[in-house]
PDB file of N, CA and C in Angstrom:
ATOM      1  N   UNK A   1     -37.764  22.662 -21.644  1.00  0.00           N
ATOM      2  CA  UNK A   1     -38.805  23.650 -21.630  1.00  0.00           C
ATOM      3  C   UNK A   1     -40.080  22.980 -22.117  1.00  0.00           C
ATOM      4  N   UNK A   2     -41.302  23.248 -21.315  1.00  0.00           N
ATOM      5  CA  UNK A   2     -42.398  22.516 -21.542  1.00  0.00           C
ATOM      6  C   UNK A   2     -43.378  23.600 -22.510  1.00  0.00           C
ATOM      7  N   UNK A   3     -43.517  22.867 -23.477  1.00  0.00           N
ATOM      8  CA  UNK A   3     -44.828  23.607 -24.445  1.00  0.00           C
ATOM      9  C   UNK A   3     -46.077  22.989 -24.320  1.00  0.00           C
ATOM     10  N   UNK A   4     -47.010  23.879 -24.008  1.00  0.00           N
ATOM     11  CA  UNK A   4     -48.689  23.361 -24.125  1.00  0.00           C
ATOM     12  C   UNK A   4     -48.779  22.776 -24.936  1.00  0.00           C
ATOM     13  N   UNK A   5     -49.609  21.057 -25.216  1.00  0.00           N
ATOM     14  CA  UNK A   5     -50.000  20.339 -26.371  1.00  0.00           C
ATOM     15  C   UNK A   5     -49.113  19.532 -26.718  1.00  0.00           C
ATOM     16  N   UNK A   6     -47.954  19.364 -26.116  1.00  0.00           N
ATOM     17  CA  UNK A   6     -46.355  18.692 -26.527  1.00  0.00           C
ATOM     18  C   UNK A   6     -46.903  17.969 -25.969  1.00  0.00           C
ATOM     19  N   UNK A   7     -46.007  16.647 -26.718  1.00  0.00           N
ATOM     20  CA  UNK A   7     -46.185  14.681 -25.781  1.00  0.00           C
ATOM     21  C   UNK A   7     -44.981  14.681 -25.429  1.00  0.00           C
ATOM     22  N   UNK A   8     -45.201  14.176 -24.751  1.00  0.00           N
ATOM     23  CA  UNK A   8     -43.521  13.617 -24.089  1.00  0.00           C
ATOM     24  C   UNK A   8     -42.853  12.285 -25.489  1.00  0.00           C
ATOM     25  N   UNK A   9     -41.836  12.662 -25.267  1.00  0.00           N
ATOM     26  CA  UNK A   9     -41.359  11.546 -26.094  1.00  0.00           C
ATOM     27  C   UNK A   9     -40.854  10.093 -25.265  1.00  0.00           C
ATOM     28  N   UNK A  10     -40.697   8.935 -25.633  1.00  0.00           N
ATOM     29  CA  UNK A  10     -39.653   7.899 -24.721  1.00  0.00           C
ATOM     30  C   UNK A  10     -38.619   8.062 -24.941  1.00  0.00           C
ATOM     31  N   UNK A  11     -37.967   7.850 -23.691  1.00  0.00           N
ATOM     32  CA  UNK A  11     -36.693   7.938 -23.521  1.00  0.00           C
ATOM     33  C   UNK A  11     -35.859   6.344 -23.595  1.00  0.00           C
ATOM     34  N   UNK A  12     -35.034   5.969 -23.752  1.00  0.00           N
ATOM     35  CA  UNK A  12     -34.530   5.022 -23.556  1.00  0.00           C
ATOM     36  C   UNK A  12     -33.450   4.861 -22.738  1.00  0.00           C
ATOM     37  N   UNK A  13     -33.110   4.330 -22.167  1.00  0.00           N
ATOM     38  CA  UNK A  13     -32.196   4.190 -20.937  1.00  0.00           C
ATOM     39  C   UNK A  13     -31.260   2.770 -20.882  1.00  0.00           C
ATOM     40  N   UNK A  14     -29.852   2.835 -20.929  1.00  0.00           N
ATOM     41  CA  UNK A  14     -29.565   1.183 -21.153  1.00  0.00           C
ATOM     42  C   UNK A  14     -28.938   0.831 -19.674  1.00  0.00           C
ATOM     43  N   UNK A  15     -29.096   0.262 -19.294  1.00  0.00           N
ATOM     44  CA  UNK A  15     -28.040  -0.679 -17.588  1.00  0.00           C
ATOM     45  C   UNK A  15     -27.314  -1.034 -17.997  1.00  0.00           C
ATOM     46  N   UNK A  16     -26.301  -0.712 -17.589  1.00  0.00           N
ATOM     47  CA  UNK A  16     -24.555  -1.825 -18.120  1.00  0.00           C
ATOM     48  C   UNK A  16     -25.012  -3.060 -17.492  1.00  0.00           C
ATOM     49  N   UNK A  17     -24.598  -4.262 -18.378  1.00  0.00           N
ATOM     50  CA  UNK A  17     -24.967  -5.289 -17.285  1.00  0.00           C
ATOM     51  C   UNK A  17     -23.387  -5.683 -16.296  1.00  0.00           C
ATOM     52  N   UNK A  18     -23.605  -6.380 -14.879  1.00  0.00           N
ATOM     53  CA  UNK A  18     -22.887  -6.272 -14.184  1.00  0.00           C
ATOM     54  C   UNK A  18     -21.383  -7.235 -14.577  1.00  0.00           C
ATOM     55  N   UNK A  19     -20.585  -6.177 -14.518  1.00  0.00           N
ATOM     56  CA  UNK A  19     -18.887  -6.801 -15.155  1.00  0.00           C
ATOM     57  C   UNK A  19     -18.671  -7.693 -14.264  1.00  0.00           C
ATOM     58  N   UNK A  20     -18.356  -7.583 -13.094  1.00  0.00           N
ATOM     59  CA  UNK A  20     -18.572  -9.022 -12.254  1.00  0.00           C
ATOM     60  C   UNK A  20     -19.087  -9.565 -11.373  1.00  0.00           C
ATOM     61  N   UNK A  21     -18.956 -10.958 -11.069  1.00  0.00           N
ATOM     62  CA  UNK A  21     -20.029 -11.622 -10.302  1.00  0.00           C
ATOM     63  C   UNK A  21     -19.066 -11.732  -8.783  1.00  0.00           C
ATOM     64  N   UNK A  22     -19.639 -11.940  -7.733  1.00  0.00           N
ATOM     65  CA  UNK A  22     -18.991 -12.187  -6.657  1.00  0.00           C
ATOM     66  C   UNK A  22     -17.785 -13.980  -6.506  1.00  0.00           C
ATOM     67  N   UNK A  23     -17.916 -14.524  -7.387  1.00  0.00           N
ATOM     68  CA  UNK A  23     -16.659 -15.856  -7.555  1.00  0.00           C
ATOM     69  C   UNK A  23     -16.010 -14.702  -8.031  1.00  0.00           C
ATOM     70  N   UNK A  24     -15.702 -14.115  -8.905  1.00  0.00           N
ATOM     71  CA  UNK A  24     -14.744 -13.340  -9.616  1.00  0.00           C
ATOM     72  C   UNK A  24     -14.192 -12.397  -8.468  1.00  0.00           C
ATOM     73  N   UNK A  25     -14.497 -11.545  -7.578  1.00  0.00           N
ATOM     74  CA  UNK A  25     -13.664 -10.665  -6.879  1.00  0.00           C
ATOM     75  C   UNK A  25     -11.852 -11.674  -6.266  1.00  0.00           C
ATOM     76  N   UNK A  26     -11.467 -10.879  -5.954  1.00  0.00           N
ATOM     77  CA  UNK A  26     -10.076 -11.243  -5.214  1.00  0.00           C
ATOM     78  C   UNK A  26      -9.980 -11.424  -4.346  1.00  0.00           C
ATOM     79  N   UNK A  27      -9.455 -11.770  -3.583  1.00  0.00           N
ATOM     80  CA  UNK A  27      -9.726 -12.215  -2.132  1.00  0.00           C
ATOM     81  C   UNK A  27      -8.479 -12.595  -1.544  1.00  0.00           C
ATOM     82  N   UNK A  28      -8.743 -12.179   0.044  1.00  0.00           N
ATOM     83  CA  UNK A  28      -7.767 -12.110   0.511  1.00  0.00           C
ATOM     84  C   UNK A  28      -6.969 -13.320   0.774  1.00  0.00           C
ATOM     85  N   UNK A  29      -5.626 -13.692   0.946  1.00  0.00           N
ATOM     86  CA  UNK A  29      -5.049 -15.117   1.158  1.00  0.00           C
ATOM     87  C   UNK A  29      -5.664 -16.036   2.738  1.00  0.00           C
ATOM     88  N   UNK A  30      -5.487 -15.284   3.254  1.00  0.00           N
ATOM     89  CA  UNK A  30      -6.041 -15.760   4.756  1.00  0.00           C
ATOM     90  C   UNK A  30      -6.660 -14.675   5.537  1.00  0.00           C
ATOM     91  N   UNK A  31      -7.584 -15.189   6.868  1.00  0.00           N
ATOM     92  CA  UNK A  31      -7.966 -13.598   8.120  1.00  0.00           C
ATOM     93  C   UNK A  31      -6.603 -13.285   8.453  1.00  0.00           C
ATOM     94  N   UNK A  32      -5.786 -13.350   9.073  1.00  0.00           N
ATOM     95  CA  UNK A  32      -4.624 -13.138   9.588  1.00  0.00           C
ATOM     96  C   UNK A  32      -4.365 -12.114   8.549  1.00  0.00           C
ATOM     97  N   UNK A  33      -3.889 -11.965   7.239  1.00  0.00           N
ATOM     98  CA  UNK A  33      -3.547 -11.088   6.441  1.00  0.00           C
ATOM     99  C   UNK A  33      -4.554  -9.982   6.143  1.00  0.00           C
ATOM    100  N   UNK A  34      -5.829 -10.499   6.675  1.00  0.00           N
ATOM    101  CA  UNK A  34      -6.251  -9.488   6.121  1.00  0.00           C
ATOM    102  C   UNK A  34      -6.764  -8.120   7.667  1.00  0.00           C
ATOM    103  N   UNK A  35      -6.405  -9.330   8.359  1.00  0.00           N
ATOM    104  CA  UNK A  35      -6.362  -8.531  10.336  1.00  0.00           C
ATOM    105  C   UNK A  35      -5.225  -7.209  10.332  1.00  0.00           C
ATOM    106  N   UNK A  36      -3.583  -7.940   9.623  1.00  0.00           N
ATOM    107  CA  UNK A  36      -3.084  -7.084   9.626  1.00  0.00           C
ATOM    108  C   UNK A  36      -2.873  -6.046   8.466  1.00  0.00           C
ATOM    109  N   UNK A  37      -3.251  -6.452   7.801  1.00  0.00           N
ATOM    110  CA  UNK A  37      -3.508  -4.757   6.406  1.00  0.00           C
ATOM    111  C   UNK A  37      -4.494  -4.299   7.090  1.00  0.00           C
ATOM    112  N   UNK A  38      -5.462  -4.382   7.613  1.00  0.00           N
ATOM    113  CA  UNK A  38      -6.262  -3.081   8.653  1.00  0.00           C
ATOM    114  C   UNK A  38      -5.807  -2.776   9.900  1.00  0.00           C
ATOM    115  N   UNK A  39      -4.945  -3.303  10.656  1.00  0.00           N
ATOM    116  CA  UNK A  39      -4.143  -2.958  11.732  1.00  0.00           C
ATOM    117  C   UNK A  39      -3.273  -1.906  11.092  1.00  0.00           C
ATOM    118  N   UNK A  40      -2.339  -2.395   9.936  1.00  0.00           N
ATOM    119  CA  UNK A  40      -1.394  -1.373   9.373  1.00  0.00           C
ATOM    120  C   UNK A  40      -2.242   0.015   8.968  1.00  0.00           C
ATOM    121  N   UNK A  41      -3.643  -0.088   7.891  1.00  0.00           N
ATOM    122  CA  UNK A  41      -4.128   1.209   7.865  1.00  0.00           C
ATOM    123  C   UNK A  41      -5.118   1.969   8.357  1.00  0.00           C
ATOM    124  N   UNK A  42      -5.139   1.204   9.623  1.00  0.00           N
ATOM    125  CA  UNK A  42      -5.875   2.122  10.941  1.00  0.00           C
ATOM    126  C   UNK A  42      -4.787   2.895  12.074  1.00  0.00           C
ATOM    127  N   UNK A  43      -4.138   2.365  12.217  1.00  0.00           N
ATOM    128  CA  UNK A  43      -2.959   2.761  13.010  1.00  0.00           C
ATOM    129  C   UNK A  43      -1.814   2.711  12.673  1.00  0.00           C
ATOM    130  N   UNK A  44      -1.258   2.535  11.890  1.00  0.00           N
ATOM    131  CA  UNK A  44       0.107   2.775  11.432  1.00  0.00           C
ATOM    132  C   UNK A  44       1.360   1.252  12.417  1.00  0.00           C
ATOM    133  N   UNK A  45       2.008   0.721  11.512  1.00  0.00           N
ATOM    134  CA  UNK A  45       2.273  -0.695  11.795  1.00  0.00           C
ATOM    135  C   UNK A  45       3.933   0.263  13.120  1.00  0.00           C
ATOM    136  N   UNK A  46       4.513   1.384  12.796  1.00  0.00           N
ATOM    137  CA  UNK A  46       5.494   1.955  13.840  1.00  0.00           C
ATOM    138  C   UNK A  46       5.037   1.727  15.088  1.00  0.00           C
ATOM    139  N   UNK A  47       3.536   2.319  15.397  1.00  0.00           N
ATOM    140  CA  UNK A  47       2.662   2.055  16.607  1.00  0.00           C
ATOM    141  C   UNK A  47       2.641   0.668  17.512  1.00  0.00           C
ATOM    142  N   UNK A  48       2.544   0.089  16.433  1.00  0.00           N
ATOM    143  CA  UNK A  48       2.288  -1.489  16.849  1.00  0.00           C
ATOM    144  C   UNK A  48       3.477  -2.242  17.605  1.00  0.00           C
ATOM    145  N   UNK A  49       4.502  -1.939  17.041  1.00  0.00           N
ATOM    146  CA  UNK A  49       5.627  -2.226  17.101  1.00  0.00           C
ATOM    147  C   UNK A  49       6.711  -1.372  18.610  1.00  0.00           C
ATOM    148  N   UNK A  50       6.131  -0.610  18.646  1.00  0.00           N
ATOM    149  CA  UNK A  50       6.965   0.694  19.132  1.00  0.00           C
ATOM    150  C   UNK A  50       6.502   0.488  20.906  1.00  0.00           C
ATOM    151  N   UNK A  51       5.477   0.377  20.968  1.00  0.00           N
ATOM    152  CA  UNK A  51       4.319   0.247  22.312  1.00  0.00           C
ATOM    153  C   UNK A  51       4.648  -0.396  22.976  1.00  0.00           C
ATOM    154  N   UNK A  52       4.801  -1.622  22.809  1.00  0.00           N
ATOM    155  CA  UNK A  52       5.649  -3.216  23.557  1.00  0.00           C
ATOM    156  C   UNK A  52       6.791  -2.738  23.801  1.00  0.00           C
ATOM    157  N   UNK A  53       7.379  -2.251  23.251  1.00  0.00           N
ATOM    158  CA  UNK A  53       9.241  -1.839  23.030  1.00  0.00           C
ATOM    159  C   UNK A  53       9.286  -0.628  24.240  1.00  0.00           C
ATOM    160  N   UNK A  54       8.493  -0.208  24.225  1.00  0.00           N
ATOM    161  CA  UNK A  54       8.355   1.097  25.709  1.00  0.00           C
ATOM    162  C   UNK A  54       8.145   0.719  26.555  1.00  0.00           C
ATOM    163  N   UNK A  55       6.913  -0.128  26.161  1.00  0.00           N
ATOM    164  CA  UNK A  55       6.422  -0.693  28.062  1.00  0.00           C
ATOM    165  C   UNK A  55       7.748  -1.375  28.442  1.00  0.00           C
ATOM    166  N   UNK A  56       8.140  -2.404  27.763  1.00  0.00           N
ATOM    167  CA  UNK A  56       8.858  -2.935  28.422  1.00  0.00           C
ATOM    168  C   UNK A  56      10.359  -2.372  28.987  1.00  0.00           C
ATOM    169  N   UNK A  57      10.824  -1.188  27.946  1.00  0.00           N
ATOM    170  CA  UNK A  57      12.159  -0.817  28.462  1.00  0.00           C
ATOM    171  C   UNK A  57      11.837  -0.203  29.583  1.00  0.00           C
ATOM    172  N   UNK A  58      10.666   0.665  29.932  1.00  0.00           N
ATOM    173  CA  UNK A  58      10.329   1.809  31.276  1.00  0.00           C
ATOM    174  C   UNK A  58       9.725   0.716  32.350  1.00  0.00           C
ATOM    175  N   UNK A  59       9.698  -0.289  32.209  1.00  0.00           N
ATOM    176  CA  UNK A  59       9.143  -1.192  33.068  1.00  0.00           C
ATOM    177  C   UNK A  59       7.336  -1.157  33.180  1.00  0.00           C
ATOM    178  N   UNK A  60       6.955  -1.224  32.126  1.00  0.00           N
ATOM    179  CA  UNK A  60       5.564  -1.510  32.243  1.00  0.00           C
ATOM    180  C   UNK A  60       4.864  -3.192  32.026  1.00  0.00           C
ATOM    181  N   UNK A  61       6.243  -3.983  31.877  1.00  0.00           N
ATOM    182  CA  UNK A  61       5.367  -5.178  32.047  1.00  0.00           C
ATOM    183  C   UNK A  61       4.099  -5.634  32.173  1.00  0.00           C
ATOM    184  N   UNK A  62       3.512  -4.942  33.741  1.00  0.00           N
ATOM    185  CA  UNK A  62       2.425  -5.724  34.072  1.00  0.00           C
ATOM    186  C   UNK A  62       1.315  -4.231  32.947  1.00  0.00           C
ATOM    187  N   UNK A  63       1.254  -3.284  32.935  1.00  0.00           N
ATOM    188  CA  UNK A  63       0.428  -2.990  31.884  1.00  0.00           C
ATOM    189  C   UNK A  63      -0.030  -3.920  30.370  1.00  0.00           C
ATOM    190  N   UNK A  64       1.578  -4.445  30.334  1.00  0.00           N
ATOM    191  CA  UNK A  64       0.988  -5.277  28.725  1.00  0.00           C
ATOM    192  C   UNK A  64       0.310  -6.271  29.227  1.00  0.00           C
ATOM    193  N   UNK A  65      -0.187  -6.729  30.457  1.00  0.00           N
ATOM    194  CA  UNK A  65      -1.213  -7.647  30.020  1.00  0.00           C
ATOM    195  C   UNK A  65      -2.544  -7.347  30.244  1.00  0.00           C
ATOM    196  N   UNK A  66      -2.814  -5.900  30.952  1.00  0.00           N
ATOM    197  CA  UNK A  66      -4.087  -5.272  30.594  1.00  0.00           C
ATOM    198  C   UNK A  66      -4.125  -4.931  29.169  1.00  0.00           C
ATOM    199  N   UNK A  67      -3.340  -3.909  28.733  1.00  0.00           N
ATOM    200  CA  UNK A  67      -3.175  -3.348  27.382  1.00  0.00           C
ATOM    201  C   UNK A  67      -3.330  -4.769  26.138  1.00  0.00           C
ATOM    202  N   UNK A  68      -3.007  -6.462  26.610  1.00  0.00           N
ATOM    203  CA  UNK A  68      -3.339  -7.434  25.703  1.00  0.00           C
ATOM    204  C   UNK A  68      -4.866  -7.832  25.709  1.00  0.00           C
ATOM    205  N   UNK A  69      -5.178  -7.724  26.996  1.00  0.00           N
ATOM    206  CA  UNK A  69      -6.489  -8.102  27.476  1.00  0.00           C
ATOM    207  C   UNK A  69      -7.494  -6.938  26.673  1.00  0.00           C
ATOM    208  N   UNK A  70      -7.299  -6.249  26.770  1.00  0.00           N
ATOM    209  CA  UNK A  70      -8.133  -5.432  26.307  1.00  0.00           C
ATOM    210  C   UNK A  70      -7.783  -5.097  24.854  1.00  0.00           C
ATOM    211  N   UNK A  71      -7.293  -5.284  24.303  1.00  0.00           N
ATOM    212  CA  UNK A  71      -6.439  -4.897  23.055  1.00  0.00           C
ATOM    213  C   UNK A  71      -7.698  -6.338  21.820  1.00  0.00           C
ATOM    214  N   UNK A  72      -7.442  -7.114  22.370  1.00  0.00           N
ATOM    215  CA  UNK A  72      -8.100  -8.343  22.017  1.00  0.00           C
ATOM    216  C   UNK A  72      -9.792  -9.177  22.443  1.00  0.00           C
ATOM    217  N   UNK A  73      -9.918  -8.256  23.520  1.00  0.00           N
ATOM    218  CA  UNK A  73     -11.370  -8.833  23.564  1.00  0.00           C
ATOM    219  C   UNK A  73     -12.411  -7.652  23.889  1.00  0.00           C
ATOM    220  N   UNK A  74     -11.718  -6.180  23.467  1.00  0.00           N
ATOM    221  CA  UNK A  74     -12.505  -4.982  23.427  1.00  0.00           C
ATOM    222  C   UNK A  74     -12.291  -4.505  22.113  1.00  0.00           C
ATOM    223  N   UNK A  75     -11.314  -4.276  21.853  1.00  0.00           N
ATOM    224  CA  UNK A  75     -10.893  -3.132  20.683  1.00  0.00           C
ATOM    225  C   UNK A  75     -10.898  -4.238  19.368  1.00  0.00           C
ATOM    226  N   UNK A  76      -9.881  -4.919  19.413  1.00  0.00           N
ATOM    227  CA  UNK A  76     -10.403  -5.954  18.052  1.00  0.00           C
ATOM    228  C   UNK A  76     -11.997  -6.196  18.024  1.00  0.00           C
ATOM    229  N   UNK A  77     -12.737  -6.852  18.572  1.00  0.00           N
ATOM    230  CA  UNK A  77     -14.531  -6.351  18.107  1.00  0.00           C
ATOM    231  C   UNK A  77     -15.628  -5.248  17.480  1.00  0.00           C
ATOM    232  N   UNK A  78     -14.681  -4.249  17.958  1.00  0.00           N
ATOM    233  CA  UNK A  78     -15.050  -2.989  17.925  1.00  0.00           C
ATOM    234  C   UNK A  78     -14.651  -2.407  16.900  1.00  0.00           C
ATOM    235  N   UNK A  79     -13.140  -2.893  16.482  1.00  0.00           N
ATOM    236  CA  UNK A  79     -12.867  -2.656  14.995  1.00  0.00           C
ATOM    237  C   UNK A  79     -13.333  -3.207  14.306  1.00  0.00           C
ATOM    238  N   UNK A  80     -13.537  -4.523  13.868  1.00  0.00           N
ATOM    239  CA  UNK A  80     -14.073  -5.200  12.560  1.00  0.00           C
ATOM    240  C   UNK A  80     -15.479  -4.603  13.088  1.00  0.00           C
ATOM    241  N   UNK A  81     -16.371  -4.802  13.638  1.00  0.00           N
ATOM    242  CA  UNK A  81     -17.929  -4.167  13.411  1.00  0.00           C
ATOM    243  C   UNK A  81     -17.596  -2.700  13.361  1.00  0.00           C
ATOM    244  N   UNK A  82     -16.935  -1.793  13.265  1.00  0.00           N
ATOM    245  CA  UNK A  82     -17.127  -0.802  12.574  1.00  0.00           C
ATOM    246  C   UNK A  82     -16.417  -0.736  11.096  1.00  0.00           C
ATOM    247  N   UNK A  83     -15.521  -1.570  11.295  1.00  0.00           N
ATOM    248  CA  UNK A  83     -14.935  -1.636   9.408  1.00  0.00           C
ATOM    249  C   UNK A  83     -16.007  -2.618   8.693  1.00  0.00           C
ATOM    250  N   UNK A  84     -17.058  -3.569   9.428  1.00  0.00           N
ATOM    251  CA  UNK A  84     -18.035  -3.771   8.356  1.00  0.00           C
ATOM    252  C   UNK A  84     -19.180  -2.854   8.248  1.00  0.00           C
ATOM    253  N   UNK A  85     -19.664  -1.962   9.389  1.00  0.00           N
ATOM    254  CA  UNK A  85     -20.933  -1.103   9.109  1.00  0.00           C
ATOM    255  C   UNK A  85     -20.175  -0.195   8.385  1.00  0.00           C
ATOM    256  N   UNK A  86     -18.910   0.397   8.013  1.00  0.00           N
ATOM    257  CA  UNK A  86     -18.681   1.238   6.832  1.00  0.00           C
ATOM    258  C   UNK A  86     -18.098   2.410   7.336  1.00  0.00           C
TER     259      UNK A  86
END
């Protein structure tokens, strides 16, 4: 509540300083590991697994090599640039 003729007082304010530096984070062992922990929690690793195992028992062969083709030089791009814009 503001009173006529009052000063403001200073405030003081403290910044934590920063707990860690970027050498310090964790990091992943290799890309490969870290390709598939976002394969596993974007789509679920049953999926992954399950897809190949259909085409091929119903006879979709020649689909898996559109479904690779595109799997790898559409959709993998498209995932990591949207898992880095956030």
């Amino acid at each position: 509540m503001a009173v006529a003729g009052a000063t403001p007082q200073a405030v003081s304010v403290e910044v934590p300083k920063q707990m860690s530096t970027a050498s310090e984070r964790p990091k992943w062992g290799s890309r490969g590991q870290f390709i598939m922990v976002l394969m596993g929690y974007a789509i679920g690793l049953g999926n992954i697994w399950r897809f190949p195992y259909m085409c091929g028992k119903y006879g979709g062969g020649a689909f898996m090599l559109a479904y690779l083709f595109s799997l790898f030089c559409i959709a993998a791009p498209l995932f990591v640039c949207e898992t880095v814009l956030g």
